[in-house]
PDB file of N, CA and C in Angstrom:
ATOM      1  N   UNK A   1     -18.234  17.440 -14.822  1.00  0.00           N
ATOM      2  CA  UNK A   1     -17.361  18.366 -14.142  1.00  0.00           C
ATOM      3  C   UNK A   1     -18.221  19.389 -13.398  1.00  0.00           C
ATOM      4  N   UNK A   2     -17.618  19.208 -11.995  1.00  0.00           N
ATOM      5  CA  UNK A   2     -18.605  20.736 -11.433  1.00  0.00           C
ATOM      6  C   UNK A   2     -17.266  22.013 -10.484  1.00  0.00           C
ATOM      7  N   UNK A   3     -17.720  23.025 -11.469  1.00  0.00           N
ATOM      8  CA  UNK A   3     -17.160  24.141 -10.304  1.00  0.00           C
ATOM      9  C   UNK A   3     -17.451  23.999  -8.983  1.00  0.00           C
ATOM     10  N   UNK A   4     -16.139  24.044  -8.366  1.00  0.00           N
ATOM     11  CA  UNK A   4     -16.494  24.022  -6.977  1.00  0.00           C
ATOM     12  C   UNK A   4     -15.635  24.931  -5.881  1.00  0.00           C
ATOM     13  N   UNK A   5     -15.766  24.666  -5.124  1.00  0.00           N
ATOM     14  CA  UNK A   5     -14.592  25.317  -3.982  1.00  0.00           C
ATOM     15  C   UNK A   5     -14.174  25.062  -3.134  1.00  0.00           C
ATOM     16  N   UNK A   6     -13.015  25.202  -2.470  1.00  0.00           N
ATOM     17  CA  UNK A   6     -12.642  24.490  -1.361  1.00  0.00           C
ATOM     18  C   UNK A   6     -13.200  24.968   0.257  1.00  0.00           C
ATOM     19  N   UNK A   7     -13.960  24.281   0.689  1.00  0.00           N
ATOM     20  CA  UNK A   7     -14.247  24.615   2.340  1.00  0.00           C
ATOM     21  C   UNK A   7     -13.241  24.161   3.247  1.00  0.00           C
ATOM     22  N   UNK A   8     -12.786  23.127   2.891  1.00  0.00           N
ATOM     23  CA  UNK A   8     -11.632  22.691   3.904  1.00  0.00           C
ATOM     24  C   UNK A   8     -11.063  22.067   3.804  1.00  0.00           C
ATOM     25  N   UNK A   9      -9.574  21.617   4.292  1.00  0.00           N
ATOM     26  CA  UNK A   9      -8.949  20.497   3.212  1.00  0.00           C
ATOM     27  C   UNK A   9      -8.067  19.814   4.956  1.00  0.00           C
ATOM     28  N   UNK A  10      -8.625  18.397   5.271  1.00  0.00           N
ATOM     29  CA  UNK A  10      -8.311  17.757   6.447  1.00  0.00           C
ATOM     30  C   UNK A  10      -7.690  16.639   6.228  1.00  0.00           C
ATOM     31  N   UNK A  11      -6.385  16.647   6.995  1.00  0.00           N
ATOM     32  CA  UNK A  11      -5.161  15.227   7.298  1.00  0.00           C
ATOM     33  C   UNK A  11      -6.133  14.290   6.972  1.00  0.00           C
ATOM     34  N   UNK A  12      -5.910  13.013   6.365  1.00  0.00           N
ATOM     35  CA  UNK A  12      -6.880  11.256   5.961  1.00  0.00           C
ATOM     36  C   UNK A  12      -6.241  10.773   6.181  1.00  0.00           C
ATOM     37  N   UNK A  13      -5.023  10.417   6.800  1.00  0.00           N
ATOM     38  CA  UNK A  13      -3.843   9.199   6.903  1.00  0.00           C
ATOM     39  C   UNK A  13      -2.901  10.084   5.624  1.00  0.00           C
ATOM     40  N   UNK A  14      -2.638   8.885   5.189  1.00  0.00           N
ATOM     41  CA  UNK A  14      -1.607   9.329   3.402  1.00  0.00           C
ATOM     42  C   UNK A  14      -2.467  10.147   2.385  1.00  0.00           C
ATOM     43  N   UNK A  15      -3.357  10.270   2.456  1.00  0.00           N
ATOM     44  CA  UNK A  15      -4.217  11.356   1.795  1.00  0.00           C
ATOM     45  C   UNK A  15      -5.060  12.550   2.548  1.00  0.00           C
ATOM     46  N   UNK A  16      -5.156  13.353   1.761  1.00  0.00           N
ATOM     47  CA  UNK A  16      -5.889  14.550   2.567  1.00  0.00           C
ATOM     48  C   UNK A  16      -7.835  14.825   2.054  1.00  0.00           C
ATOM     49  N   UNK A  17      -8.375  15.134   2.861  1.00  0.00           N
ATOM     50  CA  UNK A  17     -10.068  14.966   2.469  1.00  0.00           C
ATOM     51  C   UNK A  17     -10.033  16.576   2.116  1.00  0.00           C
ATOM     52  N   UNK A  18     -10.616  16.797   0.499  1.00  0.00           N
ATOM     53  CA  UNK A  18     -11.087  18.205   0.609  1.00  0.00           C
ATOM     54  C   UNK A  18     -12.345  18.666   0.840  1.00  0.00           C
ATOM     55  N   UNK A  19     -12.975  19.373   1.009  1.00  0.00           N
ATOM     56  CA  UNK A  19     -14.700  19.377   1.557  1.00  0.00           C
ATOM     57  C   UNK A  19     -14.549  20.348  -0.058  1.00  0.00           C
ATOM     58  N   UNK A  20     -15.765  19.962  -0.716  1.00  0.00           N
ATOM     59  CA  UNK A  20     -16.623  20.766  -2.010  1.00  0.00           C
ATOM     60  C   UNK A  20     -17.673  21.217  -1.535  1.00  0.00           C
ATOM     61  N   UNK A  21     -17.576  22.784  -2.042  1.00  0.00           N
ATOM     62  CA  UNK A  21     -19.206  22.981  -2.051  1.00  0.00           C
ATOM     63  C   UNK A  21     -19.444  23.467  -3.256  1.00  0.00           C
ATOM     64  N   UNK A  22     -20.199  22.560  -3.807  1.00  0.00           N
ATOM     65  CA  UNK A  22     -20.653  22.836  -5.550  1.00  0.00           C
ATOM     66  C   UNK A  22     -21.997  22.827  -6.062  1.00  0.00           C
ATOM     67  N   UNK A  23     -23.096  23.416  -4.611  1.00  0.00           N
ATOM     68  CA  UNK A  23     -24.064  23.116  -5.241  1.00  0.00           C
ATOM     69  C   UNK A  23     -24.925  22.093  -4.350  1.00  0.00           C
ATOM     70  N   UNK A  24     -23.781  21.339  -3.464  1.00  0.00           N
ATOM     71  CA  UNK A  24     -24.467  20.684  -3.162  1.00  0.00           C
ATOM     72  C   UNK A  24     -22.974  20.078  -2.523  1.00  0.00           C
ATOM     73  N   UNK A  25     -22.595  19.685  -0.895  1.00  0.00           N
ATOM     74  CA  UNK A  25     -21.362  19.032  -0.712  1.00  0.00           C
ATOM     75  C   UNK A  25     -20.486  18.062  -1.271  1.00  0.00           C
ATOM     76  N   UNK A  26     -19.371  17.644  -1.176  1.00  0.00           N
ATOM     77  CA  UNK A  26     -18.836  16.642  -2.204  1.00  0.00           C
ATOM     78  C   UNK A  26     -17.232  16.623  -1.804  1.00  0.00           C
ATOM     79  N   UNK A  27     -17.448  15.388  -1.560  1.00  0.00           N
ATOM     80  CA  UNK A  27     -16.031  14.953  -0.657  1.00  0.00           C
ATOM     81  C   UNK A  27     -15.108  14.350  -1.979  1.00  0.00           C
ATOM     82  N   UNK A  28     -13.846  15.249  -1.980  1.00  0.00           N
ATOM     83  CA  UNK A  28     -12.529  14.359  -2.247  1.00  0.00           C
ATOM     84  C   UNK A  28     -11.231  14.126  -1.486  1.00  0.00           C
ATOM     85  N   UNK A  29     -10.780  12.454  -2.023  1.00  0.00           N
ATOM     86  CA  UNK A  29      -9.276  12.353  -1.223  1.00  0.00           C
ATOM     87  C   UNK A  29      -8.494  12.669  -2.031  1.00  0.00           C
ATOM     88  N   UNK A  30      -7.580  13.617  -1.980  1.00  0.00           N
ATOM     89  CA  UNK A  30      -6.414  13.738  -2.726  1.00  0.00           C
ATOM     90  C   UNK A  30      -5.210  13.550  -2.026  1.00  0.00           C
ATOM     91  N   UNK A  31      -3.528  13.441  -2.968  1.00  0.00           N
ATOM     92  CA  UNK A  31      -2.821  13.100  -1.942  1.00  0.00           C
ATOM     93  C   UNK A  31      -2.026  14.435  -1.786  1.00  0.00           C
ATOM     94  N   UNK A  32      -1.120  14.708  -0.803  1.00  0.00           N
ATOM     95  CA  UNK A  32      -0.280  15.905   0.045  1.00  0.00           C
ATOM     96  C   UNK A  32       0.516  16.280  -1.676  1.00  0.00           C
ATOM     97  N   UNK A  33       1.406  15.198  -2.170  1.00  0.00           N
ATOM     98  CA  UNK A  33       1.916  16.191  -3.018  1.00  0.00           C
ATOM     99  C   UNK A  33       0.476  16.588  -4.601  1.00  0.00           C
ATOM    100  N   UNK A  34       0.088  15.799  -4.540  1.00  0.00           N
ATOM    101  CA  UNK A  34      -1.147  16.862  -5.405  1.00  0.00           C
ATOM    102  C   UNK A  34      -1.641  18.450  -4.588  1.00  0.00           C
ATOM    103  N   UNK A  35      -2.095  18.311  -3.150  1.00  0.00           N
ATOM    104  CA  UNK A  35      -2.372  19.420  -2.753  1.00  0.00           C
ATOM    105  C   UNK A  35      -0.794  20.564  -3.125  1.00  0.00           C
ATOM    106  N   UNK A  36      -0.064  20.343  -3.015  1.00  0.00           N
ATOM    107  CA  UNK A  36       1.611  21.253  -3.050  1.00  0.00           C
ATOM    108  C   UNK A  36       1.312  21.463  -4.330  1.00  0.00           C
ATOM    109  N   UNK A  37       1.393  20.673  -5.380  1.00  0.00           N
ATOM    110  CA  UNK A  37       1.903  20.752  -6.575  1.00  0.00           C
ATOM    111  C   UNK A  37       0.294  21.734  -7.436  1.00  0.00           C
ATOM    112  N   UNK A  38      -0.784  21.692  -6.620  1.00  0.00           N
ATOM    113  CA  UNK A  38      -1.947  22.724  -7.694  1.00  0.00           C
ATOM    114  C   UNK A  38      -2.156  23.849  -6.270  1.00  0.00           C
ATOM    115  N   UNK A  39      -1.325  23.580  -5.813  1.00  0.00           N
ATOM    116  CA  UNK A  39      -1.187  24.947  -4.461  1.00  0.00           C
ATOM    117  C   UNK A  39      -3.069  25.303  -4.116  1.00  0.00           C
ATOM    118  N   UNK A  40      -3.475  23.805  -3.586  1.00  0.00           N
ATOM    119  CA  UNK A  40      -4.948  23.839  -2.870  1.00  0.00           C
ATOM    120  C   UNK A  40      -5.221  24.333  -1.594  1.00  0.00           C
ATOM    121  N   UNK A  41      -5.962  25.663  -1.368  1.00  0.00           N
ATOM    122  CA  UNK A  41      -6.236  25.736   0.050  1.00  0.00           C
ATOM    123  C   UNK A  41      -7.289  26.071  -0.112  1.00  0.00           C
ATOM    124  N   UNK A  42      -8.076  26.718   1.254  1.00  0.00           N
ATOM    125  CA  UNK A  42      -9.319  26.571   1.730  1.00  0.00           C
ATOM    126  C   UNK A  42      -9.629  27.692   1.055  1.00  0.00           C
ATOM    127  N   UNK A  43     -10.847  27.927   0.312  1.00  0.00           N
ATOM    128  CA  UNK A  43     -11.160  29.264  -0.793  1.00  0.00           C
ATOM    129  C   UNK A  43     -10.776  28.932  -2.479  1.00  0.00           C
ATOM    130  N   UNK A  44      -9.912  28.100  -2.547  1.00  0.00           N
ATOM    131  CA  UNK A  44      -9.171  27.759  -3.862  1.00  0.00           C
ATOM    132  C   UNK A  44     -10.598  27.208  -4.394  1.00  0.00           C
ATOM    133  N   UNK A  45     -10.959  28.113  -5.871  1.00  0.00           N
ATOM    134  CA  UNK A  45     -11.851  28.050  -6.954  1.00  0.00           C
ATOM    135  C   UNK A  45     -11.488  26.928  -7.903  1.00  0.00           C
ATOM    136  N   UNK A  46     -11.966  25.503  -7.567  1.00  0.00           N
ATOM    137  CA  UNK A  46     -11.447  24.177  -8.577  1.00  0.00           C
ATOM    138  C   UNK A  46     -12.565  23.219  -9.313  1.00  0.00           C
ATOM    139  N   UNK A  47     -12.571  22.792 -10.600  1.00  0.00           N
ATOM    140  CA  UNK A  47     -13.588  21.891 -11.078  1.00  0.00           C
ATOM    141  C   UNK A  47     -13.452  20.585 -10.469  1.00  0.00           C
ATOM    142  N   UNK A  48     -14.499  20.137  -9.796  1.00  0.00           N
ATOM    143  CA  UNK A  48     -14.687  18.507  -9.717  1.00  0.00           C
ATOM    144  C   UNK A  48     -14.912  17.629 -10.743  1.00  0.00           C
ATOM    145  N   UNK A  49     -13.908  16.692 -10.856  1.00  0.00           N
ATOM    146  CA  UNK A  49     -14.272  15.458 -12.254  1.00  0.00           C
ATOM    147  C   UNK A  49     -13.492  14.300 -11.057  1.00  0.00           C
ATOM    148  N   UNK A  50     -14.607  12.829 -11.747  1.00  0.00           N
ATOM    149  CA  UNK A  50     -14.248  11.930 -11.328  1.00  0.00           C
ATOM    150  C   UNK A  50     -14.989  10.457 -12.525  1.00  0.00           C
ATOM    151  N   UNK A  51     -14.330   9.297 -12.363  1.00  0.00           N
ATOM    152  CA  UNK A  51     -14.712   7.926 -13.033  1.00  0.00           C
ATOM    153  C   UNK A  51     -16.282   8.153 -12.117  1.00  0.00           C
ATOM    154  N   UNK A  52     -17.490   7.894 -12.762  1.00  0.00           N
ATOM    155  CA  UNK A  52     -18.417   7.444 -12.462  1.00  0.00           C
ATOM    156  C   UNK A  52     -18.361   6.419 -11.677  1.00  0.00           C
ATOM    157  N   UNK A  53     -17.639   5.316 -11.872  1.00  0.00           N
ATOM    158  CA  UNK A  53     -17.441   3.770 -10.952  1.00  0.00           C
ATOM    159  C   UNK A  53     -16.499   4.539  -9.637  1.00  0.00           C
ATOM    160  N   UNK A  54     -15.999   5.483  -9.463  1.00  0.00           N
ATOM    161  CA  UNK A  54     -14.978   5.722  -8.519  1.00  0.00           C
ATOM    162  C   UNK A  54     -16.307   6.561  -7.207  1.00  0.00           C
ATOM    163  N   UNK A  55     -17.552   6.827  -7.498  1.00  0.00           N
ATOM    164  CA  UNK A  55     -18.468   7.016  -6.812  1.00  0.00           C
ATOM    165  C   UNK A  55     -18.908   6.556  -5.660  1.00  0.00           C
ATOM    166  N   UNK A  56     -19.023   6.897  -4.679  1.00  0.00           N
ATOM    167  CA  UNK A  56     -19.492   6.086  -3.063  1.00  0.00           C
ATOM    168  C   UNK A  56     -20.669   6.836  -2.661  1.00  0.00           C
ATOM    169  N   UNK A  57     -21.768   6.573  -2.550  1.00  0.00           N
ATOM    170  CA  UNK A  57     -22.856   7.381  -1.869  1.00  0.00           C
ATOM    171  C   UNK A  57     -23.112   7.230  -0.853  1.00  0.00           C
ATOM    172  N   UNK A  58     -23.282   8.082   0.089  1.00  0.00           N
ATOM    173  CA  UNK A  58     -23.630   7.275   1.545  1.00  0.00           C
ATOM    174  C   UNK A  58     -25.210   8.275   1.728  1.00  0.00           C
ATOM    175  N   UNK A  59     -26.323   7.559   2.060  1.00  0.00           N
ATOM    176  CA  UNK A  59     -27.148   8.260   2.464  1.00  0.00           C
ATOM    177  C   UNK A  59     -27.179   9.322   3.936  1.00  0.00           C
ATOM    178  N   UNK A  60     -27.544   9.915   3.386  1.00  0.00           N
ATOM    179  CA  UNK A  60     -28.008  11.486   4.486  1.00  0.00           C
ATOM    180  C   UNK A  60     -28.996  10.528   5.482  1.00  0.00           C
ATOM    181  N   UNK A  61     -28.622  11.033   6.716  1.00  0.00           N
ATOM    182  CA  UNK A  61     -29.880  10.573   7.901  1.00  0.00           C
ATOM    183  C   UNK A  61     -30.481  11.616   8.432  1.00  0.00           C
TER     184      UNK A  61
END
């Protein structure tokens, strides 16, 4: 789990992308009624947890 925060939270199709900064950037998709229902906006103080296998790395260029 990492404290994090919200930088920005952008339309994905049926899900929305939140930008993390925890230290280090960190992308999640969540969907519209999750954002409503934990009332997420940009500044909102939230822990990151995820399945280890649910992981995608893309290298930095």
């Amino acid at each position: 789990m990492f404290p994090a925060r919200i930088v920005r939270i952008i339309p994905a199709g049926f899900y929305f992308k939140a930008e993390l900064e925890c230290g280090f950037p960190l992308d999640a998709f969540i969907t519209g009624r999750s954002v409503e229902e934990m009332g997420l906006n940009e500044g909102t103080e939230v822990f990151a947890s995820f399945k280890a296998t649910a992981i995608h790395s893309i290298r930095k260029k």
